[in-house]
N, C-alpha and C. Protein backbone atom coordinates (compact mmCIF):
# COMPACT_ATOMS: atom_id res chain seq x y z
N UNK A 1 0.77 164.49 123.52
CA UNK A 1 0.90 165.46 122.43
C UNK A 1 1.54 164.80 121.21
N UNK A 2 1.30 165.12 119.98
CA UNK A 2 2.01 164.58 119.04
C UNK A 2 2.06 166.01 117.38
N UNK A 3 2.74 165.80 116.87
CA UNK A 3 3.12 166.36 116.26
C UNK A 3 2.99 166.00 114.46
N UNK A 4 2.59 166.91 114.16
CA UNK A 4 2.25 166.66 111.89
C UNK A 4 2.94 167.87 111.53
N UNK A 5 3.90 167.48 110.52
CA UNK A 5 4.57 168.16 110.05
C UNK A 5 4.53 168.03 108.89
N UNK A 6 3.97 169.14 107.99
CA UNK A 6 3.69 169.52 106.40
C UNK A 6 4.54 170.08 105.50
N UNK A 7 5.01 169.88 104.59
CA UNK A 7 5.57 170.27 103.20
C UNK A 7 4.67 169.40 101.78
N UNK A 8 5.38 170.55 101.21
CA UNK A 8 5.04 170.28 99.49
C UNK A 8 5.85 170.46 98.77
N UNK A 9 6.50 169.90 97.54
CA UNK A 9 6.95 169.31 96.59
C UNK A 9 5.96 170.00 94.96
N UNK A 10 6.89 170.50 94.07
CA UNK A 10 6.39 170.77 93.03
C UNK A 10 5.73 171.88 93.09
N UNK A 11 4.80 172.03 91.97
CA UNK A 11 4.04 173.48 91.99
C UNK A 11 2.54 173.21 91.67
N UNK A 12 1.77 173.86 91.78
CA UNK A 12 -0.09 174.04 91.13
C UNK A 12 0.63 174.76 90.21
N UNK A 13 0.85 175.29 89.42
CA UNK A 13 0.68 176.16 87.87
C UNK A 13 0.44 175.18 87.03
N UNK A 14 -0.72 175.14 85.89
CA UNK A 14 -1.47 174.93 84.99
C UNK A 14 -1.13 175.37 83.95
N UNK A 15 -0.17 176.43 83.57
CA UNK A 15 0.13 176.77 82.53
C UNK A 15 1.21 176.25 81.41
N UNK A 16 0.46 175.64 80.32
CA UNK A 16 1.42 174.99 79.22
C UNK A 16 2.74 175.79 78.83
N UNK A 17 2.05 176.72 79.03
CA UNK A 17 3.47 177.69 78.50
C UNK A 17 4.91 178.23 79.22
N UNK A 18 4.46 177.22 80.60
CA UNK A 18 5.17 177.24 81.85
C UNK A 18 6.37 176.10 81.91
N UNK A 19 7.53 176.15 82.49
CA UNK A 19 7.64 174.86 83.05
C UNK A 19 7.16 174.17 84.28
N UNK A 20 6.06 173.88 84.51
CA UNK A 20 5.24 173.56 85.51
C UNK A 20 5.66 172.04 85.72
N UNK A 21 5.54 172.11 87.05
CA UNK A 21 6.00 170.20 87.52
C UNK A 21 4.30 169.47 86.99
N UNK A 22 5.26 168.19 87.01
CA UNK A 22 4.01 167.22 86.46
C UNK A 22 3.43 166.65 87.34
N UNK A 23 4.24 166.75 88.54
CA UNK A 23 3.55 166.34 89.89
C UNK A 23 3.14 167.63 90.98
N UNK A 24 2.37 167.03 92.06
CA UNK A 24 2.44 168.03 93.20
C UNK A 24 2.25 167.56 94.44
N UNK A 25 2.91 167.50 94.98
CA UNK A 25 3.34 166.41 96.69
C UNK A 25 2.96 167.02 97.97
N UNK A 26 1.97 166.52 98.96
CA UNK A 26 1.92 166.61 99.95
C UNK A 26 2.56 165.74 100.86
N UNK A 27 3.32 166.11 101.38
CA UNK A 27 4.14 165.53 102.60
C UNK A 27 3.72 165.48 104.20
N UNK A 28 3.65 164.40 104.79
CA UNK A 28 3.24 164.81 105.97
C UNK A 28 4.21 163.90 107.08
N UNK A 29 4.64 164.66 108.18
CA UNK A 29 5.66 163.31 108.79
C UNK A 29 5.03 163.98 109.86
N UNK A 30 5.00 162.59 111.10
CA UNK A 30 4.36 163.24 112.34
C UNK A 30 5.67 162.42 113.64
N UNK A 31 5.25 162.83 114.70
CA UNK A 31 6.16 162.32 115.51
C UNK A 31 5.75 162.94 116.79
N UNK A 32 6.11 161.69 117.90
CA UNK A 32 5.80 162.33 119.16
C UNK A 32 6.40 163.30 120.25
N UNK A 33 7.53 163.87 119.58
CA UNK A 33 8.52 164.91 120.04
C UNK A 33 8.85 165.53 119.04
N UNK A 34 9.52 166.62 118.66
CA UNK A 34 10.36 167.25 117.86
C UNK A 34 11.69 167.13 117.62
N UNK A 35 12.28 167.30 118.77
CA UNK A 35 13.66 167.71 119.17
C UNK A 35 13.89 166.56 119.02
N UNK A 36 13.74 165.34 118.42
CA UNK A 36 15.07 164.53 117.53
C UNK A 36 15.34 164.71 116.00
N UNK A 37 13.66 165.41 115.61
CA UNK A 37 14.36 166.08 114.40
C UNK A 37 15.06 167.10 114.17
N UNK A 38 14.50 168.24 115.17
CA UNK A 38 15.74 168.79 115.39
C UNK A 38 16.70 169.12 115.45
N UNK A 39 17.44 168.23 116.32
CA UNK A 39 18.73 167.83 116.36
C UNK A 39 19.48 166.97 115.20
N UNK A 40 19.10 166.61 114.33
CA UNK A 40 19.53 165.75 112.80
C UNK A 40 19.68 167.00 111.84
N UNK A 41 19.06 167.97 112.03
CA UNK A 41 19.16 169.44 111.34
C UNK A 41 20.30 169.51 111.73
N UNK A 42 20.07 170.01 113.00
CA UNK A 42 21.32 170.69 113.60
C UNK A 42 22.39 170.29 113.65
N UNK A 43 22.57 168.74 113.44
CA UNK A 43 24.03 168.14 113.07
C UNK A 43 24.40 168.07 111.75
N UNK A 44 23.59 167.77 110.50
CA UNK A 44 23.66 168.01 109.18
C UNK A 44 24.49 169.40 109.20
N UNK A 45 23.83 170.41 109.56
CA UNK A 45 24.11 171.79 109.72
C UNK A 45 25.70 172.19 109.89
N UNK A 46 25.63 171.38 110.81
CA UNK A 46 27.04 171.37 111.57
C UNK A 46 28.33 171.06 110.79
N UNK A 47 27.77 169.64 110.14
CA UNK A 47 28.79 169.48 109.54
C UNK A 47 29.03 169.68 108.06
N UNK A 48 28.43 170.82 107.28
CA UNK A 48 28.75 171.63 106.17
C UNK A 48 29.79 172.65 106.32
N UNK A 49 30.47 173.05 105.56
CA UNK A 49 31.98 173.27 105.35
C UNK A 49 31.27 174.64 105.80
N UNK A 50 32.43 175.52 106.15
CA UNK A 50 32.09 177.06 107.15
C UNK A 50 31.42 178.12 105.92
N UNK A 51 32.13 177.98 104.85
CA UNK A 51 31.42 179.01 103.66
C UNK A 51 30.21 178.49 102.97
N UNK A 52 29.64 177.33 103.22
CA UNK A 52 28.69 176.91 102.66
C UNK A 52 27.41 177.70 103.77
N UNK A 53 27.78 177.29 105.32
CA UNK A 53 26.99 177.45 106.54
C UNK A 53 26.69 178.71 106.27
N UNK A 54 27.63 179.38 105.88
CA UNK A 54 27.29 181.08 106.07
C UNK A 54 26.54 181.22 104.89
N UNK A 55 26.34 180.96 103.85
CA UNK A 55 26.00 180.97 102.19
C UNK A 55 24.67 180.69 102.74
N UNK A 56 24.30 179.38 103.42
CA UNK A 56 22.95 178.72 104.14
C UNK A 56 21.93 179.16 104.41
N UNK A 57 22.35 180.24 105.55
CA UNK A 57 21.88 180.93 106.14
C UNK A 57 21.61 180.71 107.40
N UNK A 58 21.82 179.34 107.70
CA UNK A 58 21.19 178.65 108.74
C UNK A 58 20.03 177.46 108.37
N UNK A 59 19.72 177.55 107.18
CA UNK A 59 18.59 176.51 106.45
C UNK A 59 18.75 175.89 105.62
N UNK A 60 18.68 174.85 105.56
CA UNK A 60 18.86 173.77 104.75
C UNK A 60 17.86 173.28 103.42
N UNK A 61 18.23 173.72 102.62
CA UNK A 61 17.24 173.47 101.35
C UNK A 61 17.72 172.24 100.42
N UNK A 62 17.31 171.17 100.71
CA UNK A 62 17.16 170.01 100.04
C UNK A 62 18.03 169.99 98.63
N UNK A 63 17.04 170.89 97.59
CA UNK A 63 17.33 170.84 96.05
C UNK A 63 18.60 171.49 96.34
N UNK A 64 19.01 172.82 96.93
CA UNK A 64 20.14 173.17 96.87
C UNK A 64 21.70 172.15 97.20
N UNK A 65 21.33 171.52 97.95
CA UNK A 65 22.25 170.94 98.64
C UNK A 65 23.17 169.79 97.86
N UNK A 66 23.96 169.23 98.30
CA UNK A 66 25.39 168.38 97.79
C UNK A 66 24.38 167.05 97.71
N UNK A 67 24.61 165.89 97.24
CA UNK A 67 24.09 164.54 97.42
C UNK A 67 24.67 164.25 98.68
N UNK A 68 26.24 164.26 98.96
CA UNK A 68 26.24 163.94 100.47
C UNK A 68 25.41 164.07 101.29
N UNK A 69 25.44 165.43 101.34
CA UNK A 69 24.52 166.71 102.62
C UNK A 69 23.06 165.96 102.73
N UNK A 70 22.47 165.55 101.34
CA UNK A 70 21.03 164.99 101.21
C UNK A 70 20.99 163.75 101.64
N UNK A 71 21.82 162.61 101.77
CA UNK A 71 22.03 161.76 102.43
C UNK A 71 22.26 161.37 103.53
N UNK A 72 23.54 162.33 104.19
CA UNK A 72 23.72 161.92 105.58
C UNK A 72 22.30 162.52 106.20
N UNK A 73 21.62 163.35 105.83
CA UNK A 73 20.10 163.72 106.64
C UNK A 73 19.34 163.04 106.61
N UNK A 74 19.07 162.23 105.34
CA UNK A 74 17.97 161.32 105.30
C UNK A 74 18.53 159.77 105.64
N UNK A 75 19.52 159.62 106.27
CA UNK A 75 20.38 158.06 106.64
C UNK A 75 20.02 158.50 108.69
N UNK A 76 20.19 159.57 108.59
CA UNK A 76 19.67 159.97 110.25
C UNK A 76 18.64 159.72 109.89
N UNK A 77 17.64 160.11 109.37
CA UNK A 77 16.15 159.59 110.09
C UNK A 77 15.90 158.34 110.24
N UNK A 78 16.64 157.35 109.81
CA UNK A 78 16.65 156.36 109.62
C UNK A 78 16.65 155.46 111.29
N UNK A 79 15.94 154.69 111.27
CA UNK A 79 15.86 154.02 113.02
C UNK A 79 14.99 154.89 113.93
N UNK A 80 14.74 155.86 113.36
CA UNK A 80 13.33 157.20 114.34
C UNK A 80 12.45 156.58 113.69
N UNK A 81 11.08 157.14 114.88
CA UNK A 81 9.92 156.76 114.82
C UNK A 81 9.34 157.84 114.20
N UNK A 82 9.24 157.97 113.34
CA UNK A 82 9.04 159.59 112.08
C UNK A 82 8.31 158.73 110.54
N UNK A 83 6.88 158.74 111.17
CA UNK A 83 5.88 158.08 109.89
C UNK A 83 5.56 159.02 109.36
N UNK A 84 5.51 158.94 107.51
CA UNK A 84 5.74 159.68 106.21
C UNK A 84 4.70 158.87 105.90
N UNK A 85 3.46 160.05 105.24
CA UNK A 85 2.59 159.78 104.65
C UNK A 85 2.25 160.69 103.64
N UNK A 86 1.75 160.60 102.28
CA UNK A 86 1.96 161.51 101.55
C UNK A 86 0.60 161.05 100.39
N UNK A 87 0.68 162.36 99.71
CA UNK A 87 -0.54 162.47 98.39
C UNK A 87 0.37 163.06 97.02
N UNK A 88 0.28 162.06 95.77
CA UNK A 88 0.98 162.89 94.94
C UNK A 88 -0.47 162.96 94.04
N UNK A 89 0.00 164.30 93.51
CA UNK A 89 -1.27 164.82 92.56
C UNK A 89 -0.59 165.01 91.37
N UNK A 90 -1.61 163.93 90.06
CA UNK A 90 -0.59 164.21 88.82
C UNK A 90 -1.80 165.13 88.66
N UNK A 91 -1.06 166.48 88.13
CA UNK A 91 -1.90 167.63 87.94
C UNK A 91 -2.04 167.54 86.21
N UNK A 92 -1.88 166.45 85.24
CA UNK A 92 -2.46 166.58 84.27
C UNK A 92 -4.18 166.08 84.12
N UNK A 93 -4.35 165.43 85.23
CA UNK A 93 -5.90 164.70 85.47
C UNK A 93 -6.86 165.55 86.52
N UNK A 94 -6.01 166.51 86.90
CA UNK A 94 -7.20 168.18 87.19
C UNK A 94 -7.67 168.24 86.62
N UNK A 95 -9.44 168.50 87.29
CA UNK A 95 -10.42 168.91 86.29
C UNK A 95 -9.79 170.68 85.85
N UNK A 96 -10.33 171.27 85.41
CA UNK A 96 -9.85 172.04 84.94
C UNK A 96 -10.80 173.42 85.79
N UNK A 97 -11.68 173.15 86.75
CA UNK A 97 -12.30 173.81 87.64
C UNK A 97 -11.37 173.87 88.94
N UNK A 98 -10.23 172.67 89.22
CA UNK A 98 -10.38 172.96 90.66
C UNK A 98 -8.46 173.10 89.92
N UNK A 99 -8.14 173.33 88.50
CA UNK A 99 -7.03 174.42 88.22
C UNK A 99 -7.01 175.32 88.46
N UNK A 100 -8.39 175.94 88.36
CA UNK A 100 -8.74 177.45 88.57
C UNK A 100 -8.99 177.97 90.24
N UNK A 101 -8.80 176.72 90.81
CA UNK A 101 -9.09 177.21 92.54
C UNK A 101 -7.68 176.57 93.12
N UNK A 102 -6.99 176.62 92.97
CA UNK A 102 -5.75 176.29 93.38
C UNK A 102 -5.56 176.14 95.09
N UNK A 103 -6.08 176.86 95.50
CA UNK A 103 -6.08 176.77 97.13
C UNK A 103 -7.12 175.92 97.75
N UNK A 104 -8.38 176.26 96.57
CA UNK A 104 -9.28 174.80 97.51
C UNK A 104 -8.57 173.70 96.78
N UNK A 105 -7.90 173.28 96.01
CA UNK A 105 -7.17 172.35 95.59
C UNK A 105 -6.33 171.95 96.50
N UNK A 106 -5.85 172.33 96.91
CA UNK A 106 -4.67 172.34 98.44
C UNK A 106 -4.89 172.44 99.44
N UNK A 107 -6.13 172.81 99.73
CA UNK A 107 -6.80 172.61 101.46
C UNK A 107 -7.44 171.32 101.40
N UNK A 108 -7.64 170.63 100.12
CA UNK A 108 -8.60 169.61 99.79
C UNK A 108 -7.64 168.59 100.20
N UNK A 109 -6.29 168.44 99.33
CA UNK A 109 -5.28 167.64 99.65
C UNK A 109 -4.88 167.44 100.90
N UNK A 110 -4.64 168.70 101.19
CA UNK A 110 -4.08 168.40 102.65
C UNK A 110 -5.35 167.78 103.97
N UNK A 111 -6.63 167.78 103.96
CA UNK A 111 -7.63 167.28 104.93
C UNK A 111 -8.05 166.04 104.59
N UNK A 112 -7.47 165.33 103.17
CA UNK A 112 -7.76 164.14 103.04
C UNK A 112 -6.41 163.60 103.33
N UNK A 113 -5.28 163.81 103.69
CA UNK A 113 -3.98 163.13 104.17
C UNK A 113 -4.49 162.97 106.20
N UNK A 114 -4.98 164.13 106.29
CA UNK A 114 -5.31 164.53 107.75
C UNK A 114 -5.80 163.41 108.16
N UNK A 115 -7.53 163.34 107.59
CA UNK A 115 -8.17 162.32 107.81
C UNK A 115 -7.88 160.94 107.38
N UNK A 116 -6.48 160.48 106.56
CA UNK A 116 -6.20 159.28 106.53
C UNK A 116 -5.36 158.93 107.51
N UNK A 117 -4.74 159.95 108.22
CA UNK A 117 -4.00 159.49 109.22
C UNK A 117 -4.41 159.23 110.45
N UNK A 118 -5.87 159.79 110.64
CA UNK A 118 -7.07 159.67 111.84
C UNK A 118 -7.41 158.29 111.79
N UNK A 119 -7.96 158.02 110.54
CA UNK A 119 -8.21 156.78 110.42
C UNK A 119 -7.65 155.59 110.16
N UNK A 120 -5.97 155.63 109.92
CA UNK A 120 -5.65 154.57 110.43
C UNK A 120 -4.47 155.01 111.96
N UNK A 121 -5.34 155.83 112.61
CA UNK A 121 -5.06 155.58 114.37
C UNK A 121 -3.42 155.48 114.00
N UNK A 122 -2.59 156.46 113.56
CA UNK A 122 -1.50 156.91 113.50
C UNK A 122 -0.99 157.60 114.66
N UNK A 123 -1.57 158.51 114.87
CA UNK A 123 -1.47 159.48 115.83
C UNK A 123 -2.58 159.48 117.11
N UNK A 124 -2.37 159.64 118.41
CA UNK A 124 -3.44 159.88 119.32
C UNK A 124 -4.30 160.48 119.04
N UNK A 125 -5.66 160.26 118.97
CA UNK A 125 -6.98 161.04 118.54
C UNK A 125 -7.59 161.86 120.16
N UNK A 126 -6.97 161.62 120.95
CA UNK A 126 -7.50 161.90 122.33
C UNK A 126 -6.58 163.02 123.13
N UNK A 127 -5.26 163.20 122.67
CA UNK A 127 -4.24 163.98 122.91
C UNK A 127 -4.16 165.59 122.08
N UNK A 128 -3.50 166.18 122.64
CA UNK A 128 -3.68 167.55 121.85
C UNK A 128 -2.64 167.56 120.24
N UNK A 129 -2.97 167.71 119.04
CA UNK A 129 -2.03 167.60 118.21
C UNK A 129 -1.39 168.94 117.55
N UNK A 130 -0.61 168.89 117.34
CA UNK A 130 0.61 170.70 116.56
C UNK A 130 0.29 170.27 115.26
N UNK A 131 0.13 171.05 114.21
CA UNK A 131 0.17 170.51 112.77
C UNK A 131 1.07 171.48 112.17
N UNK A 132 2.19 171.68 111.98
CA UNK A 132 3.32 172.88 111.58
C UNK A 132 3.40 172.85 110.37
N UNK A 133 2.63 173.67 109.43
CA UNK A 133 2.84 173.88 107.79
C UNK A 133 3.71 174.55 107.68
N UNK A 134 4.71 174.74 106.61
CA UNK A 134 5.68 174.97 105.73
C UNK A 134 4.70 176.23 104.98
N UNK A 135 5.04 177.98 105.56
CA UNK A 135 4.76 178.46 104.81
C UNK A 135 4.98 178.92 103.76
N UNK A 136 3.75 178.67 102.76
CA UNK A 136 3.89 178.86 101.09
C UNK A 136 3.02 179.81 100.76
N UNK A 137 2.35 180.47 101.60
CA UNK A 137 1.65 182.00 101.33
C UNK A 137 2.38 182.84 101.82
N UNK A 138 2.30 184.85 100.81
CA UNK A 138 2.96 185.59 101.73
C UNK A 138 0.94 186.01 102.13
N UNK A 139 0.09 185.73 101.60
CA UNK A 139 -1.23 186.64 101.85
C UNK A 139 -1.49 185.89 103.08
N UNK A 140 -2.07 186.90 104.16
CA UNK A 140 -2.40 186.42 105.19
C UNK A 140 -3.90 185.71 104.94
N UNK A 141 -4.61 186.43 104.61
CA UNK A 141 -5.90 185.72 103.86
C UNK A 141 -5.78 184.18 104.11
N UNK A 142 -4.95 184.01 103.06
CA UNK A 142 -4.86 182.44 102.35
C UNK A 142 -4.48 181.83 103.12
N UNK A 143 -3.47 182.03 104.32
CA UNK A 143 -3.12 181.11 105.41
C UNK A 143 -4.20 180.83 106.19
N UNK A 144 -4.50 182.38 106.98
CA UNK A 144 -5.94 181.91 107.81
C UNK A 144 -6.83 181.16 107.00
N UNK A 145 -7.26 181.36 105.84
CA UNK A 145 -8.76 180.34 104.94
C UNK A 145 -7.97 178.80 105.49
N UNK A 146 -6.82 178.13 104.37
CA UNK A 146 -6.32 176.99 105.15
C UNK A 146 -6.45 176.53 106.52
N UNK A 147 -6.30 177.12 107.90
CA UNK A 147 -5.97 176.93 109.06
C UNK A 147 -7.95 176.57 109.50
N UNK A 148 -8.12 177.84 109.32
CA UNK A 148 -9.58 177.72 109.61
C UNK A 148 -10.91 176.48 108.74
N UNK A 149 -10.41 176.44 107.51
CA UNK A 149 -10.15 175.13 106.72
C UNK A 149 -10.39 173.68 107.22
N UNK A 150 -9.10 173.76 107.80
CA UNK A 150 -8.74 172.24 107.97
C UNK A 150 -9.38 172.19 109.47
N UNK A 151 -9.21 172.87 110.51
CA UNK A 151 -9.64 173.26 111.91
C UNK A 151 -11.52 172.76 111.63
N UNK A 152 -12.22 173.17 110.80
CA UNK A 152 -12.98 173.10 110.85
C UNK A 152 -13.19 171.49 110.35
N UNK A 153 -13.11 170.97 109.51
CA UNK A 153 -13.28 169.88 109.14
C UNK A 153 -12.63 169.05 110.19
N UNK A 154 -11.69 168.76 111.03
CA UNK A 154 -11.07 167.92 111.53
C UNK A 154 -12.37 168.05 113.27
N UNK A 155 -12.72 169.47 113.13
CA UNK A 155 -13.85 169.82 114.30
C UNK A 155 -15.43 168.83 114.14
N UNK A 156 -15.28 168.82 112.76
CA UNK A 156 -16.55 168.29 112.57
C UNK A 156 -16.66 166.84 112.05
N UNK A 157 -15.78 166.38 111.92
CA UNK A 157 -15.30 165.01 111.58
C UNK A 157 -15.08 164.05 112.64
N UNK A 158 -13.92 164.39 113.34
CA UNK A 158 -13.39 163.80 114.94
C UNK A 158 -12.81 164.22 116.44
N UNK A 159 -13.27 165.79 115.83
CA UNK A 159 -13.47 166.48 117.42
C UNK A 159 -12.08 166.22 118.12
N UNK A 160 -11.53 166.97 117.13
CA UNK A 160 -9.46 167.05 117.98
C UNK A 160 -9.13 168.19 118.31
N UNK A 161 -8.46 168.02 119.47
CA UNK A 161 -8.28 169.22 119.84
C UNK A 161 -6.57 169.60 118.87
N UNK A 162 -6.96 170.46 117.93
CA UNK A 162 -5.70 170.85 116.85
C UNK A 162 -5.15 172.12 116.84
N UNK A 163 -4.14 172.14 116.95
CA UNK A 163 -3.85 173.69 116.78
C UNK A 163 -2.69 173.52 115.69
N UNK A 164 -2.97 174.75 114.48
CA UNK A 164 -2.35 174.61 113.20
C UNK A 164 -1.36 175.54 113.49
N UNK A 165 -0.02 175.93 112.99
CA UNK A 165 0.88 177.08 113.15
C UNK A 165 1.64 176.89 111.49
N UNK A 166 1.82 178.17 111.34
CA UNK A 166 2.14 178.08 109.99
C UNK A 166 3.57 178.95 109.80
N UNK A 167 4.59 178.14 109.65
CA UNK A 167 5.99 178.85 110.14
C UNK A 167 6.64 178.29 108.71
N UNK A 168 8.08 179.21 108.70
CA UNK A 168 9.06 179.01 107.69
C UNK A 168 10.11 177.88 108.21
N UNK A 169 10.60 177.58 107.17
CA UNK A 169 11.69 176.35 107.34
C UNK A 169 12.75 176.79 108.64
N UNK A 170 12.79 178.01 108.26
CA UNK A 170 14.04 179.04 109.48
C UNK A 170 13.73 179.08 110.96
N UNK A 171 11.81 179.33 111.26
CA UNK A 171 11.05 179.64 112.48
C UNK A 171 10.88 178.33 112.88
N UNK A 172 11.12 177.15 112.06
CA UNK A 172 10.97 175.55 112.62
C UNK A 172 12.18 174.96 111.30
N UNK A 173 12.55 174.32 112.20
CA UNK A 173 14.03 174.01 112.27
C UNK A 173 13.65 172.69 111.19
N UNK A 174 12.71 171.89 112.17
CA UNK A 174 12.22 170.32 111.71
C UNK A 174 11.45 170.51 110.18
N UNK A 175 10.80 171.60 109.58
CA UNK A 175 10.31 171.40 108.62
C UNK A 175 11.20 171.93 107.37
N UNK A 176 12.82 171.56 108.03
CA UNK A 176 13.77 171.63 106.98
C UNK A 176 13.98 169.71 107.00
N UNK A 177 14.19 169.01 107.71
CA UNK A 177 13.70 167.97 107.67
C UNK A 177 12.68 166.77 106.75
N UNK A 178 11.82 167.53 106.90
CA UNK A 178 10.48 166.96 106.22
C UNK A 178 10.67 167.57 104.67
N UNK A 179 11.35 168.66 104.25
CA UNK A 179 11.64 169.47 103.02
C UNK A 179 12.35 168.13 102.20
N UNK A 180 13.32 168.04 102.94
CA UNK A 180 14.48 166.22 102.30
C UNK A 180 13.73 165.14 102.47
N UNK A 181 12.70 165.27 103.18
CA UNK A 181 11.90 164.05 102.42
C UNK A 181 10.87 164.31 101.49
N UNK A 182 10.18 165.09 101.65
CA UNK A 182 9.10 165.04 100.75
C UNK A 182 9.71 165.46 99.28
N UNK A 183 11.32 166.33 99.03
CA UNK A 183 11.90 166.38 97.87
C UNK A 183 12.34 165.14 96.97
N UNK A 184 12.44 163.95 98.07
CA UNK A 184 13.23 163.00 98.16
C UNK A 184 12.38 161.91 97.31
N UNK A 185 10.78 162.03 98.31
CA UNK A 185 9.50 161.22 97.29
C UNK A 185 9.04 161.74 95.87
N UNK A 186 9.28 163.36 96.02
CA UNK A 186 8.85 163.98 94.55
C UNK A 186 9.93 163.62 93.88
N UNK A 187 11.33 163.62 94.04
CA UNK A 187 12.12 163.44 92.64
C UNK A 187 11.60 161.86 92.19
N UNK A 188 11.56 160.99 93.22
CA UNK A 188 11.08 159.88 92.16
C UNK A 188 10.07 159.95 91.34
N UNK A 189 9.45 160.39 91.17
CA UNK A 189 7.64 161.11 90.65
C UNK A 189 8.16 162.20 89.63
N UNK A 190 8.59 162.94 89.86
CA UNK A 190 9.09 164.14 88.81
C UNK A 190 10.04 163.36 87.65
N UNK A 191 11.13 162.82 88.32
CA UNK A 191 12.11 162.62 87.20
C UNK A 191 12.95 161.26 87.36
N UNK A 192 11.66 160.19 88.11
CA UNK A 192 11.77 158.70 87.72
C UNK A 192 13.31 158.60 88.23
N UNK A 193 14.06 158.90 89.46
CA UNK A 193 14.79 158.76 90.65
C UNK A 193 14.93 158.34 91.83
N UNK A 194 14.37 157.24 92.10
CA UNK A 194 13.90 156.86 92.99
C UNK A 194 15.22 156.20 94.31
N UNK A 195 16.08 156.92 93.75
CA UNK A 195 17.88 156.83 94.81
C UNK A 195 17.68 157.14 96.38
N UNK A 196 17.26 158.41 96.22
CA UNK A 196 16.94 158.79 97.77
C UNK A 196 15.58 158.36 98.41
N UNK A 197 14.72 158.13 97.57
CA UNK A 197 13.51 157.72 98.12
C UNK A 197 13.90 156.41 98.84
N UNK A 198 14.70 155.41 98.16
CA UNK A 198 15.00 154.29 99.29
C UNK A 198 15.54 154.26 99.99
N UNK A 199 15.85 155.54 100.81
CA UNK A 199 16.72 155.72 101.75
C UNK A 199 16.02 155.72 103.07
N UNK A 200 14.84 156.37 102.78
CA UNK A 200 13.69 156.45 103.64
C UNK A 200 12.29 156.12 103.32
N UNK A 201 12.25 155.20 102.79
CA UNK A 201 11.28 154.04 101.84
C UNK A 201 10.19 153.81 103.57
N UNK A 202 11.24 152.77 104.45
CA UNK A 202 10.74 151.98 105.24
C UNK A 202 10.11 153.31 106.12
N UNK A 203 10.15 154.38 106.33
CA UNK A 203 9.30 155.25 107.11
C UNK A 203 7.89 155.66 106.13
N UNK A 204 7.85 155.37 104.85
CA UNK A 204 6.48 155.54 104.30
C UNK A 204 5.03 154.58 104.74
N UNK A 205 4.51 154.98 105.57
CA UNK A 205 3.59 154.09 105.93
C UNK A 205 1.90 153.93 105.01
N UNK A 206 2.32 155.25 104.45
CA UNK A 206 0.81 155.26 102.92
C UNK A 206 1.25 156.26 101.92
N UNK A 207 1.43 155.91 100.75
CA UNK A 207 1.44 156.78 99.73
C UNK A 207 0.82 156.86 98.67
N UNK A 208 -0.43 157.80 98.50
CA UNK A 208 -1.54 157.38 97.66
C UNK A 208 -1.43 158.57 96.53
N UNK A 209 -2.07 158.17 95.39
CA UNK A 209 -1.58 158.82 94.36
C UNK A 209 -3.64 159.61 93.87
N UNK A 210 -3.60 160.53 93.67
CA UNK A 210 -5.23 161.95 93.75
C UNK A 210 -4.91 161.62 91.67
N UNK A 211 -6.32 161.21 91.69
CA UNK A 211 -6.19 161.58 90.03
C UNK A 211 -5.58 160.58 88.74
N UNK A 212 -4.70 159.49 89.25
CA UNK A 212 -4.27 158.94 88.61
C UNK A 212 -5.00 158.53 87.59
């Protein structure tokens, strides 16, 4: 069994009149267990001061957090076998058709990270795989289109047996995890910071840039 774990970084809004990010990040970290990311949550967690924990909620949000807090999490992943592969989209080189489809824009991104990780034999192609997205829809619609989406293409491509689940940072612990990294690759990209990104540099095994 092995495990893909999804987040995103930045926003799709198109609008000038917006403050819209200049980037937009797909994140993907996979791994053959969970429960060591897990547990790097759960000790980060731990050791935030008692009024912060309660303030928290129990979840750990990257941007919110102290530089410490963002560090000692991303200095734990450090020595795990937790490969980071990612797509940044400079959304000023959108055609201006697939601005207007924003979700096939993002099912698009995310099945070409899929299939780069198939093809360079990252993950077992023969084993059953979890793919746990970070949900960013409240419409049920739009989740199922994605799931059924990517399910289908990965069906007709290389015949995996996949099952997608689409949970909050709170309902999966680990895709508070993957949140500090993929924040970690977008601030260098957003605002030319590239501090924390070398923290967890050596777990990037492809980072390809849509549009440049």
């Amino acid at each position: 069994m092995a495990y893909i774990f999804l987040d995103e970084s930045g926003d799709l809004g198109f609008d000038p009149k917006k403050k819209n990010s200049k980037f937009f990040l797909i994140t993907m970290v996979f791994a053959a267990d969970k429960k060591p990311l897990e547990k790097i949550v759960k000790k980060v967690h731990k050791m935030l001061r008692k009024k912060v924990k309660r303030l928290s909620g129990g979840v750990l949000h990257c941007a919110k957090e102290k530089p410490i807090t963002r560090k000692r999490l991303l200095n734990f992943l450090k020595g795990h076998d937790f490969p980071v592969m990612l797509i940044c989209l400079n959304k000023s080189r959108v055609h201006t058709k697939l601005q207007n489809e924003k979700h096939v824009l993002y099912n698009y991104v995310a099945n070409i990270l899929i299939d780069r990780i198939l093809t360079k034999r990252l993950i077992d192609p023969e084993g059953k795989i979890i793919l746990i997205a970070s949900k960013r829809e409240t419409n049920k619609f739009l989740n199922l289109n994605f799931k059924n989406y990517l399910q289908n293409q990965v069906k007709n491509r290389h015949r995996l047996n996949l099952d997608i689940e689409i949970k909050t940072p709170a309902q999966e612990k680990t895709l508070q995890a993957v949140d500090f990294v993929s924040w970690s690759i977008f601030r260098k990209y957003e605002h030319g910071d590239p501090s924390y990104y070398h923290l967890i540099k050596d777990l990037v095994v492809e980072e390809n840039n849509l549009f440049k």
